[in-house]
C-alpha atoms as a PDB file:
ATOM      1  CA  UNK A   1      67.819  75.653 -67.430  1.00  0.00           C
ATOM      2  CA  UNK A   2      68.954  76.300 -63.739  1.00  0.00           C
ATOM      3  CA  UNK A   3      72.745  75.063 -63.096  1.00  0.00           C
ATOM      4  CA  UNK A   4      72.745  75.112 -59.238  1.00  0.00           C
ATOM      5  CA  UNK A   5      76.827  75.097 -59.481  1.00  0.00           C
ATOM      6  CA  UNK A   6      76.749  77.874 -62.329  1.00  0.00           C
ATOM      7  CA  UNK A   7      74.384  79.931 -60.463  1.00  0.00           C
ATOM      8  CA  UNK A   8      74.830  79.546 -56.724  1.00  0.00           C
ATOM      9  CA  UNK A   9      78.441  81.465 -56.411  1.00  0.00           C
ATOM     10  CA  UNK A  10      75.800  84.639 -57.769  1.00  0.00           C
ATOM     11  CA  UNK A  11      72.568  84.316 -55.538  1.00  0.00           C
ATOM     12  CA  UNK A  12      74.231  82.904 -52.333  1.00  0.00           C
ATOM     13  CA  UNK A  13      76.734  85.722 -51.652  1.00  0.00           C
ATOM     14  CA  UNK A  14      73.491  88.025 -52.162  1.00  0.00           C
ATOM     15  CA  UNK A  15      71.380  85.729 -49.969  1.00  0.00           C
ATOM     16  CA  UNK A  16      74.052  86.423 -47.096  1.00  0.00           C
ATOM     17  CA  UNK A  17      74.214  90.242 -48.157  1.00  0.00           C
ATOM     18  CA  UNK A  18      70.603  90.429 -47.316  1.00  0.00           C
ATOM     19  CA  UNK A  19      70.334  88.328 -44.418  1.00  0.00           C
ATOM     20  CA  UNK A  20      73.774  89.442 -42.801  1.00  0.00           C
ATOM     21  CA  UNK A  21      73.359  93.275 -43.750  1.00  0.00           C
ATOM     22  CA  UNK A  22      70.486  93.424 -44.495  1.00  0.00           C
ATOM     23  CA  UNK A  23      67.854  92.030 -41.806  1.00  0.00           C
ATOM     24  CA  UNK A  24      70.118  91.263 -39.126  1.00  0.00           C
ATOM     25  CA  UNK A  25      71.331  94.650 -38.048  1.00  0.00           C
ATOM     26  CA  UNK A  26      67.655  95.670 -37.635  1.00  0.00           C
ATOM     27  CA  UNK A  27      66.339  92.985 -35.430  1.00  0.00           C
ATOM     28  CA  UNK A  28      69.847  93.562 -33.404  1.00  0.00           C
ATOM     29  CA  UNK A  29      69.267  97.215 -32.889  1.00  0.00           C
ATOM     30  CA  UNK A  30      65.447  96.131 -32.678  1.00  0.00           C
ATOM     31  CA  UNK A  31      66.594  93.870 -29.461  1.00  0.00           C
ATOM     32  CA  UNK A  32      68.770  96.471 -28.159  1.00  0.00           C
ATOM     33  CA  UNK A  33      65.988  99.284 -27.759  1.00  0.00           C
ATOM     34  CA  UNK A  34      63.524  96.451 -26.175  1.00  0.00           C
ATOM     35  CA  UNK A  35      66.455  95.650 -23.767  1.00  0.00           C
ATOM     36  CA  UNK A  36      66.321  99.356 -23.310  1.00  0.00           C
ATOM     37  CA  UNK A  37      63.169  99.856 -22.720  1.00  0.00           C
ATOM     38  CA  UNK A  38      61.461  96.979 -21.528  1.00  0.00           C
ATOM     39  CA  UNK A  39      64.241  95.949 -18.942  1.00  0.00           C
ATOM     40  CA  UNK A  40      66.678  99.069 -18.403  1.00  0.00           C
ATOM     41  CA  UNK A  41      63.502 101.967 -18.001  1.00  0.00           C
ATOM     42  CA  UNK A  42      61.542  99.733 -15.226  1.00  0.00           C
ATOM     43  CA  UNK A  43      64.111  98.423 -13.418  1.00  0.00           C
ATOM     44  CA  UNK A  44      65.967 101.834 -13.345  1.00  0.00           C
ATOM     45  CA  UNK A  45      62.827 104.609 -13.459  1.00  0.00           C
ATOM     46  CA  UNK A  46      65.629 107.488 -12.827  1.00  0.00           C
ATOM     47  CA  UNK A  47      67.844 106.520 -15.587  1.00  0.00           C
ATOM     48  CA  UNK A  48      65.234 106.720 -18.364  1.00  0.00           C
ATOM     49  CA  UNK A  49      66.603 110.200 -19.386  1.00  0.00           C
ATOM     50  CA  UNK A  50      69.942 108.991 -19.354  1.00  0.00           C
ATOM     51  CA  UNK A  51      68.480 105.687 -21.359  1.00  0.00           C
ATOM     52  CA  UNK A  52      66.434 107.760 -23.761  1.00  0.00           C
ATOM     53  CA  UNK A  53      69.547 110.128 -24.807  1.00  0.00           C
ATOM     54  CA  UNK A  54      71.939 107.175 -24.774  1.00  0.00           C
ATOM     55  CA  UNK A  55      69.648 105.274 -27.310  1.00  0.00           C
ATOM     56  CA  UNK A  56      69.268 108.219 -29.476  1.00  0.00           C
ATOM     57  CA  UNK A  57      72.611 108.869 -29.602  1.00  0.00           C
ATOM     58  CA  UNK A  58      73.310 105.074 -30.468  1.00  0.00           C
ATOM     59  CA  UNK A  59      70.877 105.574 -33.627  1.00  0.00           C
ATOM     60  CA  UNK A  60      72.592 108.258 -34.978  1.00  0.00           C
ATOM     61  CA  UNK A  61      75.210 106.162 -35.618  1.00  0.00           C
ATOM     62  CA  UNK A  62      74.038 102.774 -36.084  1.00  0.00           C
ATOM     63  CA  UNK A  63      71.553 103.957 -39.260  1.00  0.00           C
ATOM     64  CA  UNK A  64      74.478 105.593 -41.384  1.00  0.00           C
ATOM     65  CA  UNK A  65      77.046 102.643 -40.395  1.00  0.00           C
ATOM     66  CA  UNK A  66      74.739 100.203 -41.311  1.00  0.00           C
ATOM     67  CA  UNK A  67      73.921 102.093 -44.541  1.00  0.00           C
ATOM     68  CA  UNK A  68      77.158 101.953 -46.004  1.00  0.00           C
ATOM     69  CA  UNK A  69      77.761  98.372 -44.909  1.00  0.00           C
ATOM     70  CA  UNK A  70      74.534  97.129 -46.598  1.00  0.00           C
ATOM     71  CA  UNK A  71      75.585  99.616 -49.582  1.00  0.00           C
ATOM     72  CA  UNK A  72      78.935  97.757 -50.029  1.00  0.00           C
ATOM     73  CA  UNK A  73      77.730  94.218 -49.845  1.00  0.00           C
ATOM     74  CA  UNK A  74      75.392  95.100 -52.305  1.00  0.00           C
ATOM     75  CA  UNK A  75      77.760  96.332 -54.704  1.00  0.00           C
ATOM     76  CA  UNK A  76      80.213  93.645 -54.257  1.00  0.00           C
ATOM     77  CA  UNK A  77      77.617  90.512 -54.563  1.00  0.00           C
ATOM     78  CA  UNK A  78      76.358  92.565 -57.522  1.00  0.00           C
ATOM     79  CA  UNK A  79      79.602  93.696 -59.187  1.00  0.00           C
ATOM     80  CA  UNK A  80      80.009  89.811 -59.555  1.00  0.00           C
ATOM     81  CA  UNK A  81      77.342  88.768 -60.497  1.00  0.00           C
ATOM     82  CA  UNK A  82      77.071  91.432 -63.282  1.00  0.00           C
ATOM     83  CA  UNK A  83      80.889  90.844 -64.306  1.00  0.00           C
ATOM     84  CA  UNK A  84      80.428  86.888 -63.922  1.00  0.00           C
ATOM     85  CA  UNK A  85      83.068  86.784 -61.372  1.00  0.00           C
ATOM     86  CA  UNK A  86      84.300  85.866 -58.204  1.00  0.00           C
ATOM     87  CA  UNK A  87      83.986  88.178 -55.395  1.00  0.00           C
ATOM     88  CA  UNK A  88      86.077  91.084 -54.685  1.00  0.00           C
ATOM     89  CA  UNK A  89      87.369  89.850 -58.247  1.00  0.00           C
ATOM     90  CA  UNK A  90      89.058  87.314 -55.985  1.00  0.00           C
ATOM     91  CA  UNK A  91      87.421  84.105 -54.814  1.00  0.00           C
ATOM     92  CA  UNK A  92      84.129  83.445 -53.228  1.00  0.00           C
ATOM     93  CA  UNK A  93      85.072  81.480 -50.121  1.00  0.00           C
ATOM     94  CA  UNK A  94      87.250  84.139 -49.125  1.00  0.00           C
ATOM     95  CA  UNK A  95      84.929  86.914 -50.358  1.00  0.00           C
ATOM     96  CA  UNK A  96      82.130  85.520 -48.177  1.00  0.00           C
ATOM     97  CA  UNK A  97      84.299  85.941 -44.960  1.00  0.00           C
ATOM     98  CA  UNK A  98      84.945  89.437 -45.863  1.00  0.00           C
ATOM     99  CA  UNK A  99      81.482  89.905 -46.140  1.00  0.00           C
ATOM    100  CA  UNK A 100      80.811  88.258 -42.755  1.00  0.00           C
ATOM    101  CA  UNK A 101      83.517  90.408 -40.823  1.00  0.00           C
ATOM    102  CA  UNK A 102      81.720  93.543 -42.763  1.00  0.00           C
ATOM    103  CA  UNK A 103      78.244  92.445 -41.074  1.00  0.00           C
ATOM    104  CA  UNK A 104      80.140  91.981 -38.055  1.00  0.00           C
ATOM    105  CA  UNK A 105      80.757  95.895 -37.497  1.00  0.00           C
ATOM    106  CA  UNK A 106      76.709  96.679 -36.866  1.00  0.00           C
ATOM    107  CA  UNK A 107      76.565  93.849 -34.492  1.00  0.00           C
ATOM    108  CA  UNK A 108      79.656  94.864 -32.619  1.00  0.00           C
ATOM    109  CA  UNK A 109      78.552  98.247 -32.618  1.00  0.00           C
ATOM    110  CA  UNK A 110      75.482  97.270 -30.868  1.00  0.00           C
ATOM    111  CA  UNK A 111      77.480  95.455 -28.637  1.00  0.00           C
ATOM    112  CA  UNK A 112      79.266  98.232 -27.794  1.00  0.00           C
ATOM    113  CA  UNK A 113      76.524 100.241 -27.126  1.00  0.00           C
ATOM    114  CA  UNK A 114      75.023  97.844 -24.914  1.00  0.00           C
ATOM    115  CA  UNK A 115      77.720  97.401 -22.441  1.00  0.00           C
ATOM    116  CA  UNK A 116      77.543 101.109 -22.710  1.00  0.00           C
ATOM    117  CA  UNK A 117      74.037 100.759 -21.396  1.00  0.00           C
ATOM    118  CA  UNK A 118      74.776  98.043 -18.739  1.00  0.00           C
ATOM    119  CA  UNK A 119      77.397 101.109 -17.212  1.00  0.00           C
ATOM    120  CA  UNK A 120      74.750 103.969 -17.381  1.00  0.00           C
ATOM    121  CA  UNK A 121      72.657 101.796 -15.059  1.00  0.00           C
ATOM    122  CA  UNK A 122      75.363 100.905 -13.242  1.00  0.00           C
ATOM    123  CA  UNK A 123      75.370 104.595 -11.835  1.00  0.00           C
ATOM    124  CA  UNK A 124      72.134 104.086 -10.798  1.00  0.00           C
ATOM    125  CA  UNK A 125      72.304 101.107  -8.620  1.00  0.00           C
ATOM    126  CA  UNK A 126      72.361 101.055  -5.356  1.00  0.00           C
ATOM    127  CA  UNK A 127      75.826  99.446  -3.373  1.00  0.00           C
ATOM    128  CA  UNK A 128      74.160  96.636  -2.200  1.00  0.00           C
ATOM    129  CA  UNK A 129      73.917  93.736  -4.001  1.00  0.00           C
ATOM    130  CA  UNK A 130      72.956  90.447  -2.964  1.00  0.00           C
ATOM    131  CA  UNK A 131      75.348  87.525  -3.768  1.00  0.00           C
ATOM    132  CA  UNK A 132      74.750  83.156  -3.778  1.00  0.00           C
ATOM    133  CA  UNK A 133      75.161  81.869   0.138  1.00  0.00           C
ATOM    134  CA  UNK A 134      77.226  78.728  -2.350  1.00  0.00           C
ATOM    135  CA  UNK A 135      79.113  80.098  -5.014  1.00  0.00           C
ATOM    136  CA  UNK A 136      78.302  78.874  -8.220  1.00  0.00           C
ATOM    137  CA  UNK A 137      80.159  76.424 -10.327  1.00  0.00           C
ATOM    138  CA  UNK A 138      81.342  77.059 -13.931  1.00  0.00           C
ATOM    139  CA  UNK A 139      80.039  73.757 -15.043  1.00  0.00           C
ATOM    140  CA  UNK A 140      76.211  74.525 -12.846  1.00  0.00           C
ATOM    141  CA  UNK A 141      76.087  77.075 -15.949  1.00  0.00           C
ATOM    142  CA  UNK A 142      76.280  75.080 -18.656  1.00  0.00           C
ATOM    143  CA  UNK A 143      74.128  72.877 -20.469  1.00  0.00           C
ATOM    144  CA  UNK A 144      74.842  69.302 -20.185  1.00  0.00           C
ATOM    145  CA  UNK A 145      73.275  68.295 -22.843  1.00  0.00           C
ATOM    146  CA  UNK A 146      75.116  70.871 -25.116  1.00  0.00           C
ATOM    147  CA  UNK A 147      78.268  69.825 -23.694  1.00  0.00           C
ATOM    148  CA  UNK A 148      77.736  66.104 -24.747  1.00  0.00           C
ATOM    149  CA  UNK A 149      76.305  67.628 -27.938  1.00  0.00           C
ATOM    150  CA  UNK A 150      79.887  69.574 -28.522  1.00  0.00           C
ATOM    151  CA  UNK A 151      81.848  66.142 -27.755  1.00  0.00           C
ATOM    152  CA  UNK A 152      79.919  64.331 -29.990  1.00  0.00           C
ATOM    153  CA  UNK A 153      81.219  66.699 -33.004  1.00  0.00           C
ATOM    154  CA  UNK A 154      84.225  66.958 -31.548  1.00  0.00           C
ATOM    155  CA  UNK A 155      85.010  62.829 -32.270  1.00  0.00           C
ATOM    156  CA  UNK A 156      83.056  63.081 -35.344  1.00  0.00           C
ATOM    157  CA  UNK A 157      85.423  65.228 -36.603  1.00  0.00           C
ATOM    158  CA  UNK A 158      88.341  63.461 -35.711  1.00  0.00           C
ATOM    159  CA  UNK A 159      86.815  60.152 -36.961  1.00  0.00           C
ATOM    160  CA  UNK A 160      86.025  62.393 -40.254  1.00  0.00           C
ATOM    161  CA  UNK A 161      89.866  63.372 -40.509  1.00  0.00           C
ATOM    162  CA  UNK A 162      91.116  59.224 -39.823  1.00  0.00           C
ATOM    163  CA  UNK A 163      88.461  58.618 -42.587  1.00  0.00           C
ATOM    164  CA  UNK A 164      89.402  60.493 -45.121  1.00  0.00           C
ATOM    165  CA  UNK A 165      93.358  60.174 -44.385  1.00  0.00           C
ATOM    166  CA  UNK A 166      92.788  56.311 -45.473  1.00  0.00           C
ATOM    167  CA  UNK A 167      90.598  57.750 -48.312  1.00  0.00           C
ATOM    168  CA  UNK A 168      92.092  61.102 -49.111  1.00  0.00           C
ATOM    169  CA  UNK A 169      91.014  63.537 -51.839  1.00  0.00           C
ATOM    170  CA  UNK A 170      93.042  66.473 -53.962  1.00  0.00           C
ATOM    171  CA  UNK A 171      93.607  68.995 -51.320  1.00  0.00           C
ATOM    172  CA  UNK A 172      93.134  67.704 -48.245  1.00  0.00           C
ATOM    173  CA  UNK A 173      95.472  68.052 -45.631  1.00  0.00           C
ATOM    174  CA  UNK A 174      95.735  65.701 -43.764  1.00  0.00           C
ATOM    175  CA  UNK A 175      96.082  65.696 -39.553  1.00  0.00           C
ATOM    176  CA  UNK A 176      96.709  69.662 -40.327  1.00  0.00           C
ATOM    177  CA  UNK A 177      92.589  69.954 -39.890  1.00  0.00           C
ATOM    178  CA  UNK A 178      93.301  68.222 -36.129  1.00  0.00           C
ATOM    179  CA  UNK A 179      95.627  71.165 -35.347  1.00  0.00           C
ATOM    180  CA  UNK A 180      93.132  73.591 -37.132  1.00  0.00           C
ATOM    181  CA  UNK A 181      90.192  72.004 -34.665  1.00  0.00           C
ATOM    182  CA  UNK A 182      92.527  72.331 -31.650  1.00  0.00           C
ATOM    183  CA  UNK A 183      93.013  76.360 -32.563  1.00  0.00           C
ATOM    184  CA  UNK A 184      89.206  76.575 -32.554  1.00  0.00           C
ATOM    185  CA  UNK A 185      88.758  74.802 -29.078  1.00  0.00           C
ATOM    186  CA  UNK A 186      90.883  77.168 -28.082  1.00  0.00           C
ATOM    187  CA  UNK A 187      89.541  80.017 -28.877  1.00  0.00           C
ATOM    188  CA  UNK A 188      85.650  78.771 -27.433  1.00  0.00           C
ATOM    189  CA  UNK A 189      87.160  77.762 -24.188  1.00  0.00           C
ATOM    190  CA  UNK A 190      88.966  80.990 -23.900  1.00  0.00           C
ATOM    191  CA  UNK A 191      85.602  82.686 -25.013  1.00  0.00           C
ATOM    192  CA  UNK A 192      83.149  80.883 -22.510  1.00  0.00           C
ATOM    193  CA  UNK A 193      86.045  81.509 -19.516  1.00  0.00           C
ATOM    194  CA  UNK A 194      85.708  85.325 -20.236  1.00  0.00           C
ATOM    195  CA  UNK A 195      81.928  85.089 -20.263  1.00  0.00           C
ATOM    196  CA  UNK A 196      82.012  83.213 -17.110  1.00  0.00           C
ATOM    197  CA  UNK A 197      84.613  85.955 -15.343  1.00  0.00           C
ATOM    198  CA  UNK A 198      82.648  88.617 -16.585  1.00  0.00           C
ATOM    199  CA  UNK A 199      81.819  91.860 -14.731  1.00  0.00           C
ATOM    200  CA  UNK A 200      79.706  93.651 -16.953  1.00  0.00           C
ATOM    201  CA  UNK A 201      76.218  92.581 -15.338  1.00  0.00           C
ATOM    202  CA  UNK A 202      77.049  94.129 -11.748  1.00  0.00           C
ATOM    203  CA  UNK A 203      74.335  96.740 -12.541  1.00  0.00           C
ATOM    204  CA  UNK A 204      72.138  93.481 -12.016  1.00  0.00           C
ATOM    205  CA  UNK A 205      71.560  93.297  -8.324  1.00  0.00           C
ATOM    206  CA  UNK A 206      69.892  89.574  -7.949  1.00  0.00           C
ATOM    207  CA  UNK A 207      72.307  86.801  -8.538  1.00  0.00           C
ATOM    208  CA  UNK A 208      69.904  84.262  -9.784  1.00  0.00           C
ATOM    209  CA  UNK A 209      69.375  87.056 -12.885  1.00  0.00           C
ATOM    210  CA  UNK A 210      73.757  87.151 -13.179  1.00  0.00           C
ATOM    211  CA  UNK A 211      73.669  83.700 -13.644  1.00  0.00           C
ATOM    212  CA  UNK A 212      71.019  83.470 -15.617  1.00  0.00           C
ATOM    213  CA  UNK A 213      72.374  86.313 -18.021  1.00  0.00           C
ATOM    214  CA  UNK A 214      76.098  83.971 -18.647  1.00  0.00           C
ATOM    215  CA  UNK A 215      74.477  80.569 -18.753  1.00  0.00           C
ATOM    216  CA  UNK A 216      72.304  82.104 -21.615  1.00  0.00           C
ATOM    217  CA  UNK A 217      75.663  83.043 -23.560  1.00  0.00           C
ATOM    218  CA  UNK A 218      78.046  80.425 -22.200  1.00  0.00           C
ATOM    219  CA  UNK A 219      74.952  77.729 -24.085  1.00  0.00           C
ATOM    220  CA  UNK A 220      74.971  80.194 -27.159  1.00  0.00           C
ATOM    221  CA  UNK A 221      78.471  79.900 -27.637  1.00  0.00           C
ATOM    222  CA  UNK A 222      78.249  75.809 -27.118  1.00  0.00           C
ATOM    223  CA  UNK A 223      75.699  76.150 -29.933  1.00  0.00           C
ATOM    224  CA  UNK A 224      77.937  78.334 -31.834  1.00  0.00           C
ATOM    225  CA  UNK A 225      80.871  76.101 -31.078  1.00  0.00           C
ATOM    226  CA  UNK A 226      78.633  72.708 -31.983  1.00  0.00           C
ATOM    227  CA  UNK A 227      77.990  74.265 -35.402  1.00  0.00           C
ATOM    228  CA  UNK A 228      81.191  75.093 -36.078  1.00  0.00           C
ATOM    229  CA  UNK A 229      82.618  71.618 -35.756  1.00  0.00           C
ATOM    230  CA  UNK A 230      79.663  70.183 -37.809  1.00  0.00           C
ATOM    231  CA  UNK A 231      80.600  72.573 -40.302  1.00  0.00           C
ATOM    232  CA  UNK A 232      84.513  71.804 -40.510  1.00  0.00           C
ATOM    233  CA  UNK A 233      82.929  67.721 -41.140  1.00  0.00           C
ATOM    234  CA  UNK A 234      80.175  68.849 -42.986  1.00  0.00           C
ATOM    235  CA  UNK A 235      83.018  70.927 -45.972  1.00  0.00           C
ATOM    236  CA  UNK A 236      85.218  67.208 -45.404  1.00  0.00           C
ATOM    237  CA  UNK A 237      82.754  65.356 -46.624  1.00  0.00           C
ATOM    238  CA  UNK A 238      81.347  67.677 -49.508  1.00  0.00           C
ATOM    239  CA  UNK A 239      84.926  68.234 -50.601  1.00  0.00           C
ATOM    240  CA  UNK A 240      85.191  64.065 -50.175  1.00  0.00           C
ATOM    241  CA  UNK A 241      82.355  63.614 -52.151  1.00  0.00           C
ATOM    242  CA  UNK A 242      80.837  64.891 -55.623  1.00  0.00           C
ATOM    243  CA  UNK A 243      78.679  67.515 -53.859  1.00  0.00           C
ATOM    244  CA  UNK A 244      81.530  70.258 -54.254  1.00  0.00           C
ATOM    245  CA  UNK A 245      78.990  72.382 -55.802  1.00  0.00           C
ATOM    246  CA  UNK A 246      77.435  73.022 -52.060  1.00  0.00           C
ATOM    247  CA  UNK A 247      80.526  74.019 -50.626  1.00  0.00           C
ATOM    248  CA  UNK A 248      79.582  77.685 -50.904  1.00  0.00           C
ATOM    249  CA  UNK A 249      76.203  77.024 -49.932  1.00  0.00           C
ATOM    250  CA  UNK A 250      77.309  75.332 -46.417  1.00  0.00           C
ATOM    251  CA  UNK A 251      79.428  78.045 -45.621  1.00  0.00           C
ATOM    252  CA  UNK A 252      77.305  81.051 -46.161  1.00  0.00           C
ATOM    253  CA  UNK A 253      74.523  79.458 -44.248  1.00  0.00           C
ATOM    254  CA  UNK A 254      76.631  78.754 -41.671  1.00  0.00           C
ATOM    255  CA  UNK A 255      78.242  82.866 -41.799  1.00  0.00           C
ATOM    256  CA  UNK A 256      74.594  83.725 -41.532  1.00  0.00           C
ATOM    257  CA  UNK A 257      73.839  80.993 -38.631  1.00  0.00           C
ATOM    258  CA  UNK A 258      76.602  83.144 -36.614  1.00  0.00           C
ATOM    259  CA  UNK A 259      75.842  86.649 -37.280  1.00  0.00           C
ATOM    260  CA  UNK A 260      72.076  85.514 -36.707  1.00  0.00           C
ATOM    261  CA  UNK A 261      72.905  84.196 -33.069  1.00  0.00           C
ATOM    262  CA  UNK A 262      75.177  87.231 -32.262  1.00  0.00           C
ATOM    263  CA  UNK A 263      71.963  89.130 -32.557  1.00  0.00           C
ATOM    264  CA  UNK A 264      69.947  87.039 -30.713  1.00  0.00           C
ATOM    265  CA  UNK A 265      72.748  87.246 -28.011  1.00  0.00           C
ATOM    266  CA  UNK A 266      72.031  91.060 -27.756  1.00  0.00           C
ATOM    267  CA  UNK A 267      68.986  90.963 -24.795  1.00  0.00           C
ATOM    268  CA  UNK A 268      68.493  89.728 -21.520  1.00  0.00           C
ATOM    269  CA  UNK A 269      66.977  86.165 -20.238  1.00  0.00           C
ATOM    270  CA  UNK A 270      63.032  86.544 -20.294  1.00  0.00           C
ATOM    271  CA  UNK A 271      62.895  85.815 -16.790  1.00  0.00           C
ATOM    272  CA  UNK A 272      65.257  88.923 -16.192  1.00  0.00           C
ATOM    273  CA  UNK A 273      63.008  91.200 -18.228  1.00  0.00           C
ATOM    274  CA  UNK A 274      59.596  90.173 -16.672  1.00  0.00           C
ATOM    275  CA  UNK A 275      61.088  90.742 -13.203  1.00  0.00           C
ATOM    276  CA  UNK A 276      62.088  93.941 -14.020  1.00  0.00           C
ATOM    277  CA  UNK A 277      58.264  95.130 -14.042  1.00  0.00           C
ATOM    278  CA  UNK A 278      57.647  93.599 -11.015  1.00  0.00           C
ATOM    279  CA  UNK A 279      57.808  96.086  -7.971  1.00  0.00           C
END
């Protein structure tokens, strides 16, 4: 018979092998090319050799770094579950976030490239670029409704700590998880002020298409943001509860939700692209 808590610290660390290593790195690099080609190559016709050599170039590396990363998650996820142990011979929470910071590098790499990209075109662009008559706010960028959606958690949480300080349970720590909620605030608001300062788009002459480029990553990273504070009440009230079993579960799927929406992050707003093959 199935044991879902026997079983689950086997097949979910595979599950985000596959996912994280696996199929994500191939729809990122799969995004990057279309960025490349059905964005960069219209809107810039004199780059394309430039485009075409970068790209190839970016392959070269991306297929044998993406190799061995897949190759090692493999063999860790199945080193454990051959050996019936923990990961890394360790522990599985912790062996999970190795694994996420592994899929990471392919996505980063990607990344890299792209901004690469973004200053190829950059050459080619003329010196005149159009700017807003009214300068745009910070808060015109983002979503209110994601904002709202991020305060919510945000006194859900808090309301989850109070609870479960009246009703506590082995291991938990107390108002320490308010000062661990404050750290991760911190670093969001830090992230979404270096999106909105951002130079990398200035090979994008319209300002309309800037904009449209950051308020498409300032609401990713309110998403990203919005699921991380679910998740931080979401393990409370498993660990709260008799549902310890899906602790794992939770936090690979939400591992995966990130390295999933760093990929989608890795293309342009459609309204960028489809102006790009207008003349």
């Amino acid at each position: 018979m199935f044991n879902f808590q026997s079983e689950s610290q086997y097949f979910v660390p595979m599950l985000q092998v596959l996912v994280t290593l696996g199929l994500v790195p191939i729809i990122s690099y799969l995004r990057y090319l279309y960025l490349a080609r059905a964005f960069a190559c219209p809107a810039f016709p004199a780059a394309k050799p430039a485009i075409a050599k970068h790209t190839n170039n970016s392959l070269k590396v991306f297929m044998p770094l993406t190799f061995v990363c897949f190759a090692f998650g493999i063999a860790v996820a199945w080193q454990a579950q051959s050996n019936q142990s923990e990961l890394f011979n360790w522990d599985n929470q912790a062996g999970l976030m190795v694994l996420f910071f592994i899929a990471a590098i392919p996505i980063l790499h990607i990344a890299l490239k792209q901004k690469q990209l973004y200053a190829i075109l950059l050459q080619y662009t003329d010196t005149i670029r159009t700017a807003s008559l009214k300068p745009i706010k910070w808060y015109q960028l983002l979503s209110p409704s994601l904002v709202l959606a991020v305060v919510a958690a945000q006194l859900l949480f808090v309301s989850t700590v109070f609870y479960f300080k009246q009703h506590p349970f082995p291991g938990f720590a107390g108002y320490a998880n308010l000062l661990g909620a404050l750290l991760l605030n911190g670093v969001f608001i830090t992230t979404l002020f270096t999106i909105y300062r951002s130079n990398q788009f200035k090979a994008i002459k319209l300002p309309e298409h800037r904009q449209a480029i950051k308020s498409k990553l300032l609401d990713v990273n309110l998403v990203i943001w919005l699921i991380a504070l679910l998740n931080l009440s979401l393990t409370l009230w498993i660990s709260g509860t008799q549902w310890v079993e899906y602790k794992l579960l939770v936090q690979s799927l939400y591992l995966q939700f990130v390295i999933v929406t760093m990929a989608y992050t890795l293309t342009l707003p459609a309204s960028v692209i489809k102006a790009a093959d207008q003349p």
